[in-house]
PDB file of N, CA and C in Angstrom:
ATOM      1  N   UNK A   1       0.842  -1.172   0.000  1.00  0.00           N
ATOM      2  CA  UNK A   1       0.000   0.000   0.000  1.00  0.00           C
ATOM      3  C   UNK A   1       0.892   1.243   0.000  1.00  0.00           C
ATOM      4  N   UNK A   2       0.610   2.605  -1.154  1.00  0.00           N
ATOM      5  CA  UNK A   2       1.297   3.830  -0.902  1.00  0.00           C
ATOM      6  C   UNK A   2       0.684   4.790   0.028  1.00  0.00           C
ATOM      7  N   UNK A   3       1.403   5.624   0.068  1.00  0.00           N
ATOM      8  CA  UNK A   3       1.260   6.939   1.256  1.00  0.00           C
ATOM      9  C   UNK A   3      -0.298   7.186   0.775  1.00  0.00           C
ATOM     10  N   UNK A   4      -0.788   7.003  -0.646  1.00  0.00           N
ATOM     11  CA  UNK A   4      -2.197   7.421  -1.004  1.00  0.00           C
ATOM     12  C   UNK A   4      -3.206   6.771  -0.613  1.00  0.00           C
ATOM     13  N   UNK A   5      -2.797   4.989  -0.457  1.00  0.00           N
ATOM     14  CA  UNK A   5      -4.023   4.303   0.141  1.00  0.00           C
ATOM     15  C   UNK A   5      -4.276   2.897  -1.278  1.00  0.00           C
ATOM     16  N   UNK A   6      -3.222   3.600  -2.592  1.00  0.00           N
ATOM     17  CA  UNK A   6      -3.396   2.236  -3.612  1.00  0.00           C
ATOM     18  C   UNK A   6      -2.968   1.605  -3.081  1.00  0.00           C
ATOM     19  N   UNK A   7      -3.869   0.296  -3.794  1.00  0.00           N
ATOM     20  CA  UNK A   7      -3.348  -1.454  -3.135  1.00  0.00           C
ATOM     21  C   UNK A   7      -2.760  -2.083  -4.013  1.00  0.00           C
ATOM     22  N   UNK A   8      -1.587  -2.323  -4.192  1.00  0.00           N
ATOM     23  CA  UNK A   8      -0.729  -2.783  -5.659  1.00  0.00           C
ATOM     24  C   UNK A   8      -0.879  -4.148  -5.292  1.00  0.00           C
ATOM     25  N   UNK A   9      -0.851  -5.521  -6.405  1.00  0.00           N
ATOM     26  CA  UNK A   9      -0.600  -6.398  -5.788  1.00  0.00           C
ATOM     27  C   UNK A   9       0.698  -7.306  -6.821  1.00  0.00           C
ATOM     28  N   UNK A  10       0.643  -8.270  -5.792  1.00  0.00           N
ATOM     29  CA  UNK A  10       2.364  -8.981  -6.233  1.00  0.00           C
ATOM     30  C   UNK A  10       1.654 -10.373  -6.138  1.00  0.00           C
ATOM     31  N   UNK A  11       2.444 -11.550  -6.690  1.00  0.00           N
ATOM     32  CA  UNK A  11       2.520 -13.027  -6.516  1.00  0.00           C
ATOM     33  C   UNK A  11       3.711 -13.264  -7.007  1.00  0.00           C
ATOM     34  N   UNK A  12       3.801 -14.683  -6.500  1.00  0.00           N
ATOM     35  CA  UNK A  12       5.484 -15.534  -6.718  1.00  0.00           C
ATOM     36  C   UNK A  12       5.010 -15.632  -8.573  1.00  0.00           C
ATOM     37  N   UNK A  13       6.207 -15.491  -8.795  1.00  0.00           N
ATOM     38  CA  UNK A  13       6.181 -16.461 -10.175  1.00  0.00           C
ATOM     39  C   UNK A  13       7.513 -16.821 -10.682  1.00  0.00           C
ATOM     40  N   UNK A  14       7.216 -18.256 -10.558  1.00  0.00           N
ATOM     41  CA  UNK A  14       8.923 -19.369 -10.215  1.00  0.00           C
ATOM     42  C   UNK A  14       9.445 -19.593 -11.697  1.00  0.00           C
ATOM     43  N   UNK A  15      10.640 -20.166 -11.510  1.00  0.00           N
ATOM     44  CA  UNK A  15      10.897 -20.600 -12.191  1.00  0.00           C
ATOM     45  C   UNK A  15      11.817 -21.279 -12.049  1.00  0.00           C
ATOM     46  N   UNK A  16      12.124 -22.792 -12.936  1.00  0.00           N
ATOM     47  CA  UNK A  16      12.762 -23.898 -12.754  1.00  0.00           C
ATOM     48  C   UNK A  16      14.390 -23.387 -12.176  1.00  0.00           C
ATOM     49  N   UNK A  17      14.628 -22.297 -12.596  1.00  0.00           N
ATOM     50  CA  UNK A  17      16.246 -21.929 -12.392  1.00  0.00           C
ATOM     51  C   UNK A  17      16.088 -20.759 -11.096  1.00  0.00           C
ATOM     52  N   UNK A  18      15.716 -21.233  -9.805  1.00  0.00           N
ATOM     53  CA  UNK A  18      15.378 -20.803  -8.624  1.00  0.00           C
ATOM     54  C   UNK A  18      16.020 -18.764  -8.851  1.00  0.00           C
ATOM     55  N   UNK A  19      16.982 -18.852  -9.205  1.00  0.00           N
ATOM     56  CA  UNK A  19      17.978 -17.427  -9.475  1.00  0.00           C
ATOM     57  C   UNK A  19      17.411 -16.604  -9.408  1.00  0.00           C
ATOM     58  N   UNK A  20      16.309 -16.408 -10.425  1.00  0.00           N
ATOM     59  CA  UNK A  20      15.172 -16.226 -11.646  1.00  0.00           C
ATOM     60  C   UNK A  20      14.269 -16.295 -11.225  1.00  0.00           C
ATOM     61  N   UNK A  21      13.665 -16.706 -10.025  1.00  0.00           N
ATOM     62  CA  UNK A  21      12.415 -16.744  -9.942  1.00  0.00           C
ATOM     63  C   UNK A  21      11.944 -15.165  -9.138  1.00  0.00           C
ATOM     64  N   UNK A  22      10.660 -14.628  -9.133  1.00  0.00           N
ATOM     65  CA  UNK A  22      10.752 -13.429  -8.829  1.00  0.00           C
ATOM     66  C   UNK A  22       9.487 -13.604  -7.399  1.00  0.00           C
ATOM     67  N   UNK A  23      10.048 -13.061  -6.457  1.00  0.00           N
ATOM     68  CA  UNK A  23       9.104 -13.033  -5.113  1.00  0.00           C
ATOM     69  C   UNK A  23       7.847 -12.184  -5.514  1.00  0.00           C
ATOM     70  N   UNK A  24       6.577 -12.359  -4.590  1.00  0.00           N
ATOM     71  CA  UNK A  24       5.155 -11.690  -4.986  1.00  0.00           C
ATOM     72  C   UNK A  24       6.192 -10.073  -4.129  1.00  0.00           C
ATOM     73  N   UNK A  25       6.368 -10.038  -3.687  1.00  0.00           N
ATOM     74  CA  UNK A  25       7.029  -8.764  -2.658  1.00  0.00           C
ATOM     75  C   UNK A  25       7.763  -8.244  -3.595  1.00  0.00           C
ATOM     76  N   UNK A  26       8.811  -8.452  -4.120  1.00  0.00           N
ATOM     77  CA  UNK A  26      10.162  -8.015  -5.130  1.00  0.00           C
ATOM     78  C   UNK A  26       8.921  -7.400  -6.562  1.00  0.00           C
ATOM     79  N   UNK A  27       8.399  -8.369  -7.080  1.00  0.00           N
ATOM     80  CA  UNK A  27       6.774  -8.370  -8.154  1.00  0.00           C
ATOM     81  C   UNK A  27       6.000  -6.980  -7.885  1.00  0.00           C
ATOM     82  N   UNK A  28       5.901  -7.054  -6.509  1.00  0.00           N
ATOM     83  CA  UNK A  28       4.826  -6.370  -5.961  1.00  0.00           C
ATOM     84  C   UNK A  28       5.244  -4.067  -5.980  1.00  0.00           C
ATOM     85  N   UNK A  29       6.340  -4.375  -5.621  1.00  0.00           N
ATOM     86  CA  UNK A  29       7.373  -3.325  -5.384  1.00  0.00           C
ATOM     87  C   UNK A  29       7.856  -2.548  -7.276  1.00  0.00           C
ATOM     88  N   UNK A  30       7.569  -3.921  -7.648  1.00  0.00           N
ATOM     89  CA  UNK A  30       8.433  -3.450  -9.453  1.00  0.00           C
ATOM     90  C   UNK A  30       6.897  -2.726 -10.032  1.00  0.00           C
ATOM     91  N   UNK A  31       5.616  -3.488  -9.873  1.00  0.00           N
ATOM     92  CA  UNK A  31       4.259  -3.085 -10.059  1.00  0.00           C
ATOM     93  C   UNK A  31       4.209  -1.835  -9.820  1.00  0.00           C
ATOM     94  N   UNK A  32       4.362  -1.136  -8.683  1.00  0.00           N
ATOM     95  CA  UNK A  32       4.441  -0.016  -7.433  1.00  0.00           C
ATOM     96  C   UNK A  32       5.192   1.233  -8.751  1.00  0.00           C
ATOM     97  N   UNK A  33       6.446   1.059  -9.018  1.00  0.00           N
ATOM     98  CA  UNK A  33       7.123   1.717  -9.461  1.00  0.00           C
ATOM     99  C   UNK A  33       6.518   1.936 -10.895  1.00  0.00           C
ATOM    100  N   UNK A  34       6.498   0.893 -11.333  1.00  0.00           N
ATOM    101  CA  UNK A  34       5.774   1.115 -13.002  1.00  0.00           C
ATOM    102  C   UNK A  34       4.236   2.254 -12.940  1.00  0.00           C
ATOM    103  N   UNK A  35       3.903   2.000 -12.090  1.00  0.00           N
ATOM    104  CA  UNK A  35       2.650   2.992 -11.386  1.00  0.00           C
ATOM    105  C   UNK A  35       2.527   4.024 -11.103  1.00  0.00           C
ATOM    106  N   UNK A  36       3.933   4.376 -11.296  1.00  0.00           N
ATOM    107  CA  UNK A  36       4.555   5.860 -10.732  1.00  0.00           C
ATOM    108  C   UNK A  36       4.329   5.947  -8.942  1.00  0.00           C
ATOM    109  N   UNK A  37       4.787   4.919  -8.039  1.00  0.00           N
ATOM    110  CA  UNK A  37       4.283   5.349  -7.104  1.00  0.00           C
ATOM    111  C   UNK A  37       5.802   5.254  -6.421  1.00  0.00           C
ATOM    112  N   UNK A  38       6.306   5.668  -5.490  1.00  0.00           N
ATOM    113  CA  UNK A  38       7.656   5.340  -5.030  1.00  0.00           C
ATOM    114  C   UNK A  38       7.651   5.480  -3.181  1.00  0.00           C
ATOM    115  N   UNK A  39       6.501   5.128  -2.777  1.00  0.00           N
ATOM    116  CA  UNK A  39       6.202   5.544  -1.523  1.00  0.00           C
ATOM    117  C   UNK A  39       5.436   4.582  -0.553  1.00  0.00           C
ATOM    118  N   UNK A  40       5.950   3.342  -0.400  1.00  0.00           N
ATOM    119  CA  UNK A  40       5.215   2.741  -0.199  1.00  0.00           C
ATOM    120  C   UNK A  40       5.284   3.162   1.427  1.00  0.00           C
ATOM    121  N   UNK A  41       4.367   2.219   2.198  1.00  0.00           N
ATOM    122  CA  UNK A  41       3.993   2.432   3.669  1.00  0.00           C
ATOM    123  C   UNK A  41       3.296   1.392   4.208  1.00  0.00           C
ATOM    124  N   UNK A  42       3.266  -0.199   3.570  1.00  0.00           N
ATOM    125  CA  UNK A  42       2.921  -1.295   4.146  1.00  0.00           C
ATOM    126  C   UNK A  42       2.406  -2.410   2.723  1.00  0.00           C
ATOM    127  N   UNK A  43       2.994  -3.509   3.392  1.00  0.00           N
ATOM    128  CA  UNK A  43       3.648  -4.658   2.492  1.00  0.00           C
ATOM    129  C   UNK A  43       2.477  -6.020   3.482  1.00  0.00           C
ATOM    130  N   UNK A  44       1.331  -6.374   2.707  1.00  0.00           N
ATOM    131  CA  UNK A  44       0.925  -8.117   3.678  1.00  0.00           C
ATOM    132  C   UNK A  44       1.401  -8.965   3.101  1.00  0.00           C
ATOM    133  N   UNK A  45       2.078  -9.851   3.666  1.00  0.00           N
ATOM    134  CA  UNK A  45       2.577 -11.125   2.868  1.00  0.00           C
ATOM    135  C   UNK A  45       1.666 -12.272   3.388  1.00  0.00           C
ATOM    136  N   UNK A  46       1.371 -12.596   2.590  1.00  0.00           N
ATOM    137  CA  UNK A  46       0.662 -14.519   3.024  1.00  0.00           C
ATOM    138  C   UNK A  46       1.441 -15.351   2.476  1.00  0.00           C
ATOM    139  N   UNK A  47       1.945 -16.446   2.977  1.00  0.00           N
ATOM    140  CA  UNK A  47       2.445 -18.173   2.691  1.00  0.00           C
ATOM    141  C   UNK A  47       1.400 -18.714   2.253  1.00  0.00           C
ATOM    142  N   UNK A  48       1.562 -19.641   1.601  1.00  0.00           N
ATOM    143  CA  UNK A  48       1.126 -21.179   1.173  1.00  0.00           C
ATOM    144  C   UNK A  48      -0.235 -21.721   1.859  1.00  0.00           C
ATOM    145  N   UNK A  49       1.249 -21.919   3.586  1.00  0.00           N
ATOM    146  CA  UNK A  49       0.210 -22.226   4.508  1.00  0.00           C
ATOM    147  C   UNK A  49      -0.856 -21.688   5.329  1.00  0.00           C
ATOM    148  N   UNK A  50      -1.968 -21.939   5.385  1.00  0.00           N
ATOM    149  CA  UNK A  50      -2.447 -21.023   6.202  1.00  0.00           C
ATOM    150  C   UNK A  50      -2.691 -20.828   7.706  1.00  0.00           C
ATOM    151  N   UNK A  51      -2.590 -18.893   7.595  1.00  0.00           N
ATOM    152  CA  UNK A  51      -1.723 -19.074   9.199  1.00  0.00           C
ATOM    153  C   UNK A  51      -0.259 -19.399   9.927  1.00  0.00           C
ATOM    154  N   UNK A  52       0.531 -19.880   8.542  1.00  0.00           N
ATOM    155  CA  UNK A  52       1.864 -19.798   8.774  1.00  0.00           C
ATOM    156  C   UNK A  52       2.145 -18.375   8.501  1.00  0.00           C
ATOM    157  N   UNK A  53       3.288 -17.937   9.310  1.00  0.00           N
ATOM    158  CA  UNK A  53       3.549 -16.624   9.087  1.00  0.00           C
ATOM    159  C   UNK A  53       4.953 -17.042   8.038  1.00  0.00           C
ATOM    160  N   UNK A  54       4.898 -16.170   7.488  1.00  0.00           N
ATOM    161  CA  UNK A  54       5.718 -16.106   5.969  1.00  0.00           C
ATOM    162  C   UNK A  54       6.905 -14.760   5.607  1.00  0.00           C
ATOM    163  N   UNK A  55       7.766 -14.497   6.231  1.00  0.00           N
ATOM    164  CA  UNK A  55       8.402 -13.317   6.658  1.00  0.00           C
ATOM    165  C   UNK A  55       8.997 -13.495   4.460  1.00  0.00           C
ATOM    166  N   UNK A  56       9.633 -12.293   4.347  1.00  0.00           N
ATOM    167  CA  UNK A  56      10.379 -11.865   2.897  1.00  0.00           C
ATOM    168  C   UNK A  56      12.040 -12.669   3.286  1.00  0.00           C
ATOM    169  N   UNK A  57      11.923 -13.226   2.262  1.00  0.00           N
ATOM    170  CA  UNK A  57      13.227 -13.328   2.124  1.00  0.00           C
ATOM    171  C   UNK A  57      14.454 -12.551   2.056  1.00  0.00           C
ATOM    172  N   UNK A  58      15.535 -12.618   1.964  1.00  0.00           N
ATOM    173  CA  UNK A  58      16.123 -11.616   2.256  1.00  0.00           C
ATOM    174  C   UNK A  58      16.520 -10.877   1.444  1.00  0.00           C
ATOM    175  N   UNK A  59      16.621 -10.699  -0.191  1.00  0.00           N
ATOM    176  CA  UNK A  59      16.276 -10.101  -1.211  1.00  0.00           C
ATOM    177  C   UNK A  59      15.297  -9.516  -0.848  1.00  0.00           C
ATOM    178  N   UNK A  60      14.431  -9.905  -0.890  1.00  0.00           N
ATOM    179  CA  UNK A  60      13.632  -8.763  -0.710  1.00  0.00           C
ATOM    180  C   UNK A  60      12.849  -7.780   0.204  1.00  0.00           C
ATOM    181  N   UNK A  61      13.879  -8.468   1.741  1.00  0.00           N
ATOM    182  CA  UNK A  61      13.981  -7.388   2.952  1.00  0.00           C
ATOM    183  C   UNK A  61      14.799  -6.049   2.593  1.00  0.00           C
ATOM    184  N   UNK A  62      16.116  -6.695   1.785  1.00  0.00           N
ATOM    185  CA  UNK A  62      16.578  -5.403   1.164  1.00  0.00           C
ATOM    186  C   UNK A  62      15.854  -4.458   0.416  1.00  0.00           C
ATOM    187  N   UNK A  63      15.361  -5.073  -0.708  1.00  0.00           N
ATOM    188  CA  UNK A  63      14.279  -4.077  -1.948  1.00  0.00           C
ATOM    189  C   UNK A  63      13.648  -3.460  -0.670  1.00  0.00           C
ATOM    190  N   UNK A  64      12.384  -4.010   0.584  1.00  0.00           N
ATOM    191  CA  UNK A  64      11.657  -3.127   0.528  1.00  0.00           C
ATOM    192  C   UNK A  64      12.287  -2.390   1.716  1.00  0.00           C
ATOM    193  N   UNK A  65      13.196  -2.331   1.973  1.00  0.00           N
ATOM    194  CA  UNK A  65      14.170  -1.308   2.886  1.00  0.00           C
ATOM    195  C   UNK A  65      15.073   0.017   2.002  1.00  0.00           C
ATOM    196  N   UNK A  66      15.179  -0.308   0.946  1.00  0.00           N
ATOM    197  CA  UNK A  66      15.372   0.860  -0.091  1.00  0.00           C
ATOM    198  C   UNK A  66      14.348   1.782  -0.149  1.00  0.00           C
ATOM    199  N   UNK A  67      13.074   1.103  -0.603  1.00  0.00           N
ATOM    200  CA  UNK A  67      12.013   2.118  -0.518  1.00  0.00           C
ATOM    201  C   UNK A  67      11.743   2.924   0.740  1.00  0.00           C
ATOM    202  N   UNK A  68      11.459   2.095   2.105  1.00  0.00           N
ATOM    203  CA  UNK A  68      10.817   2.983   2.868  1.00  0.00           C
ATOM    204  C   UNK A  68      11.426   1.519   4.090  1.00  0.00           C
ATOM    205  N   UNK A  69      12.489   2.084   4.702  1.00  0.00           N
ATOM    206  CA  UNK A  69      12.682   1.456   6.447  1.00  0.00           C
ATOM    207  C   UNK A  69      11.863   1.394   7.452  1.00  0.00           C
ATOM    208  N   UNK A  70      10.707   2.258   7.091  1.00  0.00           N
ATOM    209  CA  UNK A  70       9.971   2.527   8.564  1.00  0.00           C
ATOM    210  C   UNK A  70       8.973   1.656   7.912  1.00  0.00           C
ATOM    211  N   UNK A  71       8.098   0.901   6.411  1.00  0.00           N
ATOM    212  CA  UNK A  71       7.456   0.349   5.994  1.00  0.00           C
ATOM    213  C   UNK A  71       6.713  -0.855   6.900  1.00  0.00           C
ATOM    214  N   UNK A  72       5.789  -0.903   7.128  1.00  0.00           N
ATOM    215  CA  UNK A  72       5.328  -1.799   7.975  1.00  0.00           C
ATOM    216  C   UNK A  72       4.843  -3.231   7.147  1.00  0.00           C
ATOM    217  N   UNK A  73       5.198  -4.218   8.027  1.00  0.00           N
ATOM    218  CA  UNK A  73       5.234  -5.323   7.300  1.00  0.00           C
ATOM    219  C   UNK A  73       4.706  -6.669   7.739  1.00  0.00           C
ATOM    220  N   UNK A  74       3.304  -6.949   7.120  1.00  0.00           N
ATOM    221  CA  UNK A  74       1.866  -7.300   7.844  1.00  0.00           C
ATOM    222  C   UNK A  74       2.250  -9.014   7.584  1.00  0.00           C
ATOM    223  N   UNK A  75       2.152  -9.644   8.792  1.00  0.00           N
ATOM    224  CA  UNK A  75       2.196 -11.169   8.214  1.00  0.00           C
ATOM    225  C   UNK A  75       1.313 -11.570   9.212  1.00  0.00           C
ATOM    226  N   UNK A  76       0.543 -12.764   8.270  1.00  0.00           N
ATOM    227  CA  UNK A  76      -0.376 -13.646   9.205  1.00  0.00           C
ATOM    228  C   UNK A  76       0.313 -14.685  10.256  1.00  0.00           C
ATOM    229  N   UNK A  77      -0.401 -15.311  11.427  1.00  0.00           N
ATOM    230  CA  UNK A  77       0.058 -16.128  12.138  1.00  0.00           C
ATOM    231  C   UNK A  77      -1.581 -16.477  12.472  1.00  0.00           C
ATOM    232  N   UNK A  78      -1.305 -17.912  13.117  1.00  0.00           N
ATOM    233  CA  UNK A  78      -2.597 -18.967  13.607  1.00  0.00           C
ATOM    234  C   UNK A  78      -3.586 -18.175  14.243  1.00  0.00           C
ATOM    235  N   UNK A  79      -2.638 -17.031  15.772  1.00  0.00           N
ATOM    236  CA  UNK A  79      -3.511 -16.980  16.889  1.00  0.00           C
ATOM    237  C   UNK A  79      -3.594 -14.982  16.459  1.00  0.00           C
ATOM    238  N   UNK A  80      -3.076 -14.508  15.512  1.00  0.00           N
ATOM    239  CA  UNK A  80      -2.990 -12.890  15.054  1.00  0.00           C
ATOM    240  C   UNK A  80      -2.067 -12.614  14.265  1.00  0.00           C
ATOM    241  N   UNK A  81      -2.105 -10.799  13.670  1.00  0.00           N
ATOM    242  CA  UNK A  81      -1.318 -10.750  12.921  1.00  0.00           C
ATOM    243  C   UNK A  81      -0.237 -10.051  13.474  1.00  0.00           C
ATOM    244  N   UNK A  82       0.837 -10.175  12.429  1.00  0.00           N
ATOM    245  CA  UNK A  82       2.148  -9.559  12.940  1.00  0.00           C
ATOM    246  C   UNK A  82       2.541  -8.655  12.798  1.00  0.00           C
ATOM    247  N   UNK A  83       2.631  -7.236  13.171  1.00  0.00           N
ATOM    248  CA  UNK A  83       3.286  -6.384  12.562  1.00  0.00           C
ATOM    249  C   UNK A  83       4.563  -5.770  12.762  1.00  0.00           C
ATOM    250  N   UNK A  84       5.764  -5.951  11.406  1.00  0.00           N
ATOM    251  CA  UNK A  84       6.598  -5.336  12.066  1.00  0.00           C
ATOM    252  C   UNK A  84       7.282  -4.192  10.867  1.00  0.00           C
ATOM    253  N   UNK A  85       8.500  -3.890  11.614  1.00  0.00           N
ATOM    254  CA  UNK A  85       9.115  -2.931  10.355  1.00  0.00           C
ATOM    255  C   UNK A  85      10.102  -3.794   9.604  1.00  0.00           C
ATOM    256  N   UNK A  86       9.989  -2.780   8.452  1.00  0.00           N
ATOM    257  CA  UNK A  86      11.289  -3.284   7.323  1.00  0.00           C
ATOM    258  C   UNK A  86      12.450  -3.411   8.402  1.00  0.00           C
ATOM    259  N   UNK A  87      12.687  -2.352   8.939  1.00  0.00           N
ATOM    260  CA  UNK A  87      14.585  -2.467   9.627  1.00  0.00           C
ATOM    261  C   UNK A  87      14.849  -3.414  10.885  1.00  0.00           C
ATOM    262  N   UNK A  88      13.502  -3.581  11.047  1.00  0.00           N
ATOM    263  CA  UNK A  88      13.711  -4.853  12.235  1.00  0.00           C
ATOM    264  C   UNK A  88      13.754  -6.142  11.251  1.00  0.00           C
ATOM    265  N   UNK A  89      13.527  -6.556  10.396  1.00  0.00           N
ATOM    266  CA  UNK A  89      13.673  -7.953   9.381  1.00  0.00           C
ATOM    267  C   UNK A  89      14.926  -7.499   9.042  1.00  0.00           C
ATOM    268  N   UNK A  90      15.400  -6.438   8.716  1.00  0.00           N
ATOM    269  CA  UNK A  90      16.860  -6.330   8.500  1.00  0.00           C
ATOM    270  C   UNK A  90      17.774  -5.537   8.309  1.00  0.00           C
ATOM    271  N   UNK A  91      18.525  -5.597   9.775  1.00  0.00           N
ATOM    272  CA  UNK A  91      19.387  -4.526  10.997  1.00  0.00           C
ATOM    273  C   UNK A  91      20.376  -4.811  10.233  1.00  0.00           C
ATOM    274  N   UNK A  92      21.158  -3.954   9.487  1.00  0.00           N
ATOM    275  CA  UNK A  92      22.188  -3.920   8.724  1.00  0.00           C
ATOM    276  C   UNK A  92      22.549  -3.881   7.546  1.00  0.00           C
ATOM    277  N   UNK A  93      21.351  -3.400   7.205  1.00  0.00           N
ATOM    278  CA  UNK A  93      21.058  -3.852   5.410  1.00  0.00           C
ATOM    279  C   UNK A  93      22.039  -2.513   4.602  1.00  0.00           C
ATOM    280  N   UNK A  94      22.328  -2.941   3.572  1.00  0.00           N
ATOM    281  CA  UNK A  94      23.294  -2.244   2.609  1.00  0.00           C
ATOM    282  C   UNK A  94      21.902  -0.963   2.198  1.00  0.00           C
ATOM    283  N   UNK A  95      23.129  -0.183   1.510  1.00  0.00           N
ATOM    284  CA  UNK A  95      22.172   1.672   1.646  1.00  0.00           C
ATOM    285  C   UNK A  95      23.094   2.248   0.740  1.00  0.00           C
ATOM    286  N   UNK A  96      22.198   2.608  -0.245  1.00  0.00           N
ATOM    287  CA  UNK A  96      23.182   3.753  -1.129  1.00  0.00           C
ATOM    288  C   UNK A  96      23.537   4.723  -0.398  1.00  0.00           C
ATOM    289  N   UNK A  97      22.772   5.341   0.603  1.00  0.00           N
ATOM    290  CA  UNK A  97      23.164   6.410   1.514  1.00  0.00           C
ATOM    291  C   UNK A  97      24.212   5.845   2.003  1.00  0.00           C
ATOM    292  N   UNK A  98      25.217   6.766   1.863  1.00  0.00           N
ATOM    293  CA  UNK A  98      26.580   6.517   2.628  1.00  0.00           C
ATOM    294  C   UNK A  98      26.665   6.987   4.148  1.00  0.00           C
ATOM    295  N   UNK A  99      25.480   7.897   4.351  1.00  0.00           N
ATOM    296  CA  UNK A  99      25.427   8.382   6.240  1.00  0.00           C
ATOM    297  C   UNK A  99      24.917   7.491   6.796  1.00  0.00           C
ATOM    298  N   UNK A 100      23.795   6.827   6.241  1.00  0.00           N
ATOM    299  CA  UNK A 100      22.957   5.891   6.957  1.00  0.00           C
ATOM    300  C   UNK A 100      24.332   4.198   7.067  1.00  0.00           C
ATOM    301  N   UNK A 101      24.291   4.090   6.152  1.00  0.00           N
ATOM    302  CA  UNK A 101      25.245   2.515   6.600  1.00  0.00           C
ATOM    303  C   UNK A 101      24.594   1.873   7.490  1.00  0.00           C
ATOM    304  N   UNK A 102      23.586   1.348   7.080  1.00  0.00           N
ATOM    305  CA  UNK A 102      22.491   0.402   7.964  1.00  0.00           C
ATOM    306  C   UNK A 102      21.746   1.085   8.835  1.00  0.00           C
ATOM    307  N   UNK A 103      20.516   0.919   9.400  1.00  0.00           N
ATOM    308  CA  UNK A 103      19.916   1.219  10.459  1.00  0.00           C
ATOM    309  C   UNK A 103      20.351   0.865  11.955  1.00  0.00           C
TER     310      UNK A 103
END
């Protein structure tokens, strides 16, 4: 979701040469941009399973820590949902900003 309230959406779509395959999140973020939107402000991810909580891989903890660190980042679980930030999934992440050098 952007600062405006659009709901972009993403899905996995694999492929045999794992490298290559592109996350619904990484998908979801490239959608965002083609949209002209560059602002995002919250990411839900669902798994497979349901009620498994399904955190981003780490590709694409980076991508959505480029966009926006403070981005909140909605995952399901059995007994509620989760919410946390981009920079808590990942404390150290690489930054074109050369002041910042991780959160």
């Amino acid at each position: 979701m952007t600062s405006d309230g659009c709901v972009i959406l993403g899905c996995n779509v694999e492929n045999a040469s794992y490298g290559v395959t592109l996350c619904a999140e990484r998908n979801a973020v490239a959608s965002m941009v083609v949209m002209g939107h560059l602002d995002p402000v919250a990411i839900a991810i669902v798994g497979g399973i349901s009620g498994t909580p399904c955190p981003p891989c780490g590709a694409c903890r980076q991508v959505l820590m480029e966009f926006n660190e403070d981005m909140t980042v909605v995952l399901e679980s059995p007994n509620k949902i989760i919410l946390i930030k981009a920079y808590e999934l990942l404390p150290l992440s690489f930054s074109m900003d050369k002041t910042r050098g991780g959160r």
